[in-house]
N, C-alpha and C. Protein backbone atom coordinates (compact mmCIF):
# COMPACT_ATOMS: atom_id res chain seq x y z
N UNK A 1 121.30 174.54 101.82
CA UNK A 1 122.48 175.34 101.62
C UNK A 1 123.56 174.91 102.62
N UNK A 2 124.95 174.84 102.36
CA UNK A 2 125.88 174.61 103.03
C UNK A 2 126.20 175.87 103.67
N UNK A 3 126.36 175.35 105.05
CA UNK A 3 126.92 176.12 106.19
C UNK A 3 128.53 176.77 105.72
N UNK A 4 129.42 176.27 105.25
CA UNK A 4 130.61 176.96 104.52
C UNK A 4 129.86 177.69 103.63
N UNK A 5 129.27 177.51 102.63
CA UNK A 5 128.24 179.37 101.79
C UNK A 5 128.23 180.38 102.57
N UNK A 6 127.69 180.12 104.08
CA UNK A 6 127.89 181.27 105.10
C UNK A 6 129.00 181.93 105.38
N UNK A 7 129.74 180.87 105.90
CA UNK A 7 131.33 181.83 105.82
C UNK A 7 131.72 182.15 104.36
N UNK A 8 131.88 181.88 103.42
CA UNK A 8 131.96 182.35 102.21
C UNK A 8 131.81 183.48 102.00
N UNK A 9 130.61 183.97 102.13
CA UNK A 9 129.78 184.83 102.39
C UNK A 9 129.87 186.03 103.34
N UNK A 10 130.92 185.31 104.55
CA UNK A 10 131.15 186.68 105.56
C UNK A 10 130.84 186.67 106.42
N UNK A 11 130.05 185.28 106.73
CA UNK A 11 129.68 184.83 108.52
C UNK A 11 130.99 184.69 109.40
N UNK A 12 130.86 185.07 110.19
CA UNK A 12 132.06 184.55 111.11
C UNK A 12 132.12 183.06 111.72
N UNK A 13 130.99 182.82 111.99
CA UNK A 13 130.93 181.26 112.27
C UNK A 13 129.21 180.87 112.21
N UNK A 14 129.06 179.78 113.19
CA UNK A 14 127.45 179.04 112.96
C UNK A 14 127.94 177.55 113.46
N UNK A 15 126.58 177.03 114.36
CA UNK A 15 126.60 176.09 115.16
C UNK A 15 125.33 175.54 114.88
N UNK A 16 125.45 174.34 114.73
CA UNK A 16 124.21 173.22 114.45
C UNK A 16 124.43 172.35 114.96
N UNK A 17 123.18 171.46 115.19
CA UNK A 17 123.24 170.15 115.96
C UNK A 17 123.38 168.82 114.72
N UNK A 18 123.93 168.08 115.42
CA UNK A 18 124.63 167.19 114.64
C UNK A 18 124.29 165.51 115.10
N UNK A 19 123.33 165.30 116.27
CA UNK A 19 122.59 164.45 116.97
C UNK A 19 121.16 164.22 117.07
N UNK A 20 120.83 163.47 115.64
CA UNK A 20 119.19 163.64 115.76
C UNK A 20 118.59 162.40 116.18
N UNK A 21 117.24 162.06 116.28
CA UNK A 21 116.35 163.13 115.19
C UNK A 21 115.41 163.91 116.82
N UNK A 22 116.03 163.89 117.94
CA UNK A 22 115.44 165.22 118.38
C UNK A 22 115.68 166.62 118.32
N UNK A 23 114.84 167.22 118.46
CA UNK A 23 115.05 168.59 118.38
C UNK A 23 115.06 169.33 119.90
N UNK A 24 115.90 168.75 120.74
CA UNK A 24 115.71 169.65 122.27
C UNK A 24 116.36 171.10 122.41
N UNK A 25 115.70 171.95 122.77
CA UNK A 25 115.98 173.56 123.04
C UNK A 25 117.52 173.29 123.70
N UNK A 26 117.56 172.84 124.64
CA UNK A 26 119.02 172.68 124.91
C UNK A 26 120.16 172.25 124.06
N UNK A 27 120.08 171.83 122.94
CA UNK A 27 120.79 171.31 121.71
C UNK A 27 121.28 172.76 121.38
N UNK A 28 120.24 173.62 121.01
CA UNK A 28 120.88 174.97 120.61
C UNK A 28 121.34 176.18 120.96
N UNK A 29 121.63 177.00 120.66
CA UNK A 29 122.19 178.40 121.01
C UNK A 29 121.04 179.04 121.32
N UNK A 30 121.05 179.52 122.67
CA UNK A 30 119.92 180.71 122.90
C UNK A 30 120.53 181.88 122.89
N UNK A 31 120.52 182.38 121.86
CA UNK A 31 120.24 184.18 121.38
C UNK A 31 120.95 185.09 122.52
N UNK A 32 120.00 185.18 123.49
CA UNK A 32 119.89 186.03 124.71
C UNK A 32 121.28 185.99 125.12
N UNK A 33 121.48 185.06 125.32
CA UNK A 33 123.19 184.40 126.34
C UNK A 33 124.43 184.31 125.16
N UNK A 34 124.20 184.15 124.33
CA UNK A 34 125.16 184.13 123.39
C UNK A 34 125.79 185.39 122.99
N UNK A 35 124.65 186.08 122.72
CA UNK A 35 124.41 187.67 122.24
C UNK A 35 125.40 188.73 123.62
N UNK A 36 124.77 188.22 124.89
CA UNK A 36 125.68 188.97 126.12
C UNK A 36 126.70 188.84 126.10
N UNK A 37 127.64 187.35 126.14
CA UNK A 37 128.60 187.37 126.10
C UNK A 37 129.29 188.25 125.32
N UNK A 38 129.20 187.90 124.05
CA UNK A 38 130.04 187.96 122.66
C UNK A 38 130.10 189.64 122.86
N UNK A 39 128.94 190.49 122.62
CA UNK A 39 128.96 191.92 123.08
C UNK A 39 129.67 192.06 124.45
N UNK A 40 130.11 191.35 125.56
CA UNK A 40 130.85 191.52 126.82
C UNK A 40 132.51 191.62 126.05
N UNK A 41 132.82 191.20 124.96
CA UNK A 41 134.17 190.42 124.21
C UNK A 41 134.82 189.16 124.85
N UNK A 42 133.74 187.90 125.29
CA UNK A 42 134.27 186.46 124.73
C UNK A 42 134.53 186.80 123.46
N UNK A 43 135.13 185.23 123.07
CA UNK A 43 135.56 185.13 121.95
C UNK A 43 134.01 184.14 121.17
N UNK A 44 134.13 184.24 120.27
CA UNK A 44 133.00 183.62 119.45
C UNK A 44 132.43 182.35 120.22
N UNK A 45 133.43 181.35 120.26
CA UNK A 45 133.57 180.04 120.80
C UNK A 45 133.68 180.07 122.45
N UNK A 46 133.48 180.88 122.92
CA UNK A 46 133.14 181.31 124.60
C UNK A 46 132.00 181.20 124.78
N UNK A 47 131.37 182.29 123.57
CA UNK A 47 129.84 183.21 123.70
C UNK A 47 129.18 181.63 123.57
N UNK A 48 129.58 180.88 122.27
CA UNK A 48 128.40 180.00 121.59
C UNK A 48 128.59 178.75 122.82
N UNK A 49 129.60 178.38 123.88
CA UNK A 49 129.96 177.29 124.59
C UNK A 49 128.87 177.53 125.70
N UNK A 50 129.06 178.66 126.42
CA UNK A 50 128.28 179.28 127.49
C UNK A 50 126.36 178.91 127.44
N UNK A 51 126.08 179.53 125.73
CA UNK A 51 124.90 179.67 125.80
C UNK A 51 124.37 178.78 125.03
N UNK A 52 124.94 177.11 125.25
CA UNK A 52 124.59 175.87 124.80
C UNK A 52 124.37 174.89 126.08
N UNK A 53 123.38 174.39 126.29
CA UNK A 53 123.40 173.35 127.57
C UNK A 53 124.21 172.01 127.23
N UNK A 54 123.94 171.71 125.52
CA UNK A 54 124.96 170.48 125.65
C UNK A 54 125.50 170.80 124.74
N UNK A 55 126.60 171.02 124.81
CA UNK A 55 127.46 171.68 123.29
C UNK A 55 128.34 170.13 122.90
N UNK A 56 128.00 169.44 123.28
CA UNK A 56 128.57 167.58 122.94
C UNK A 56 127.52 167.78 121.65
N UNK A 57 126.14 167.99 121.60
CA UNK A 57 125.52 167.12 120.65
C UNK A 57 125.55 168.55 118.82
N UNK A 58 126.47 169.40 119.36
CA UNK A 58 126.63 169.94 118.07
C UNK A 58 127.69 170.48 117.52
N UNK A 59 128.08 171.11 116.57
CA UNK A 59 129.14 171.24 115.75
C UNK A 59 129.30 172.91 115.47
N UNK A 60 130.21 173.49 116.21
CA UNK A 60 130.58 174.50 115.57
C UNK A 60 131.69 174.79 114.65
N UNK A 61 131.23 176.13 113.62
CA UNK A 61 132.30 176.36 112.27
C UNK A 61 132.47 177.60 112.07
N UNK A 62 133.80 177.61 111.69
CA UNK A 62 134.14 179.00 111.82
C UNK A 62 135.13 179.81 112.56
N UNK A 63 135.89 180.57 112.72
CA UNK A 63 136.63 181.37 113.66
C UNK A 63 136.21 181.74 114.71
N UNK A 64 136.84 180.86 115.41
CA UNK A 64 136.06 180.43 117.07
C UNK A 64 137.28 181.71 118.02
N UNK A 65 138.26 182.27 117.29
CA UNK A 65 138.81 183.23 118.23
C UNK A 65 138.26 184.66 118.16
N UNK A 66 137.50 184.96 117.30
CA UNK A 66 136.80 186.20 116.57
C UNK A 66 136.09 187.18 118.01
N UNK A 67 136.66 188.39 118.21
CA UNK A 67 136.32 188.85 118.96
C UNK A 67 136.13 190.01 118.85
N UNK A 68 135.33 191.11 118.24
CA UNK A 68 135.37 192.33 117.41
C UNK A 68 135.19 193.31 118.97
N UNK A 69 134.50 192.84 120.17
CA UNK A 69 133.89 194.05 120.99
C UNK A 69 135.27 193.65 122.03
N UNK A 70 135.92 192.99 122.04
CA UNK A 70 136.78 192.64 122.84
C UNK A 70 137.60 193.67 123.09
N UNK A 71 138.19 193.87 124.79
CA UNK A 71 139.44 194.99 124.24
C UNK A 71 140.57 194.74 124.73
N UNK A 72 140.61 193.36 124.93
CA UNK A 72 141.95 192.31 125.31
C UNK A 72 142.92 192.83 124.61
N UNK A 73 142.87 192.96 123.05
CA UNK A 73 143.94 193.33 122.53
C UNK A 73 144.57 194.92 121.75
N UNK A 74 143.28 195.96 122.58
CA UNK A 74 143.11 197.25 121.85
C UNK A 74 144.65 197.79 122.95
N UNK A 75 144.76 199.14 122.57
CA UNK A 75 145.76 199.44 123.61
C UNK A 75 144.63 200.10 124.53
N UNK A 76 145.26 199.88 125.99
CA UNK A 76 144.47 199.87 127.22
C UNK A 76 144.87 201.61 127.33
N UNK A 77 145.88 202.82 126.91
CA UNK A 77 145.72 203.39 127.31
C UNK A 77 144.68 204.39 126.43
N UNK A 78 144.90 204.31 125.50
CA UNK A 78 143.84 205.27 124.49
C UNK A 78 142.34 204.70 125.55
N UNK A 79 141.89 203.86 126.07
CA UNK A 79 140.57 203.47 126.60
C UNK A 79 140.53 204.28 127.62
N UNK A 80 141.64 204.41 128.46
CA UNK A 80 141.76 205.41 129.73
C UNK A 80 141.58 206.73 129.70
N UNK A 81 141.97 206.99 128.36
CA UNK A 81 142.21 208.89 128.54
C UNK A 81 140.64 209.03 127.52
N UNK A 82 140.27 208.49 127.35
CA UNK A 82 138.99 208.98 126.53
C UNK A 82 137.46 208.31 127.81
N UNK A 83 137.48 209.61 128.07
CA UNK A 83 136.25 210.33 129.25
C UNK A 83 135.04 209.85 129.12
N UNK A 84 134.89 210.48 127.64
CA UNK A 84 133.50 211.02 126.90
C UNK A 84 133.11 209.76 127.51
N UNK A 85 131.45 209.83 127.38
CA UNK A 85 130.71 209.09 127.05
C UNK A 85 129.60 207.99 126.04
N UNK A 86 129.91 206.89 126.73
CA UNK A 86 129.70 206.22 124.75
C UNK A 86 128.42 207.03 124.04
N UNK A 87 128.12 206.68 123.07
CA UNK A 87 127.17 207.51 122.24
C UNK A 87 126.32 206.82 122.16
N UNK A 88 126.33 204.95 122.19
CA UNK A 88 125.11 204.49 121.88
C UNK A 88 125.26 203.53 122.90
N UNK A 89 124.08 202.88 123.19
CA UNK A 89 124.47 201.49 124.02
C UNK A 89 122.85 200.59 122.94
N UNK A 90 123.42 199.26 123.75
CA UNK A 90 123.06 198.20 123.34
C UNK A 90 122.14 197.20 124.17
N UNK A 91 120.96 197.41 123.91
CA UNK A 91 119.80 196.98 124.98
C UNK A 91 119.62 195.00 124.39
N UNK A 92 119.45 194.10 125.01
CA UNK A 92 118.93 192.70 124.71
C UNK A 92 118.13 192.64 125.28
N UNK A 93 116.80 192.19 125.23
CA UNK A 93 116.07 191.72 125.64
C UNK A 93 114.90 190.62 125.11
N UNK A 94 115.41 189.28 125.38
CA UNK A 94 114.89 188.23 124.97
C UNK A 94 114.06 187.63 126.14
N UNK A 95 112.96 187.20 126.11
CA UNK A 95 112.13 186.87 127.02
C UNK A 95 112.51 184.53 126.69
N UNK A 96 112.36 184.27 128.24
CA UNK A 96 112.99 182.90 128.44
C UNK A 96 112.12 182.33 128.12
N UNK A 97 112.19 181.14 127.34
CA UNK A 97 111.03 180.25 127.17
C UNK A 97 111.06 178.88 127.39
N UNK A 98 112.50 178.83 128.31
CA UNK A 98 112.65 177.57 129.31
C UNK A 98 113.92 178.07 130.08
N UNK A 99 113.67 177.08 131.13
CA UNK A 99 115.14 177.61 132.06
C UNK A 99 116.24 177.07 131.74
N UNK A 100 117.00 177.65 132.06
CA UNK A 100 118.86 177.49 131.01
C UNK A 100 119.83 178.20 132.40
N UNK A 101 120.66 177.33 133.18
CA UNK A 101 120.64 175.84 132.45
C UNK A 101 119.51 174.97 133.07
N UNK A 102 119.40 173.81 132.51
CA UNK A 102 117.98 172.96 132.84
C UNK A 102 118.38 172.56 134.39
N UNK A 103 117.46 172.32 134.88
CA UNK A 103 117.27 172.08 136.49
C UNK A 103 117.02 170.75 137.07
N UNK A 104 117.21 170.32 137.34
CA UNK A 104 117.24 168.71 138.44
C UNK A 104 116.81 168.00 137.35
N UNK A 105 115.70 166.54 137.89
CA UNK A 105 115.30 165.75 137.01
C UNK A 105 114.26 166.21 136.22
């Protein structure tokens, strides 16, 4: 299936590696780090840059300014006068299954 079907479809974007034929963990997006950012409000293309060790060997698509949790552009005072407390929060927890970023030789 083509990666444009996705946005078609309503993805906001998607990143693949484009340098084979290895398959190194560092080639791709780890979840964990991508996921923090983007929920912090980077922008799509922040979140996916950050939580790539080599973002040379792949290709991202899609609306790389997309920032839905962001509040860069909400008005800052409605955020001020509202007290309450949020209603839900948002737990990640992905367990590491190599170190990121990679370490010496």
């Amino acid at each position: 299936m083509s990666a444009l079907r996705w946005l078609e479809a309503g993805a906001t974007g998607s990143y693949g590696t484009v340098v084979e034929p290895c398959n190194y963990v560092t080639k791709f997006p780890r979840p964990d780090i991508l996921l923090n950012y983007y929920l912090q409000g980077e922008t799509l293309i922040e979140a996916y840059w950050k939580s790539v060790a080599w973002p040379s060997e792949g290709l991202f698509i899609g609306e790389p300014l997309a920032a839905p949790y962001s509040l860069r552009w909400s008005d800052k005072s409605d955020i001020e006068e509202n007290t309450e407390s949020p209603k839900s929060s948002i737990s990640l927890q992905i367990p590491s299954a190599v170190d990121f970023p990679p370490t010496g030789n």
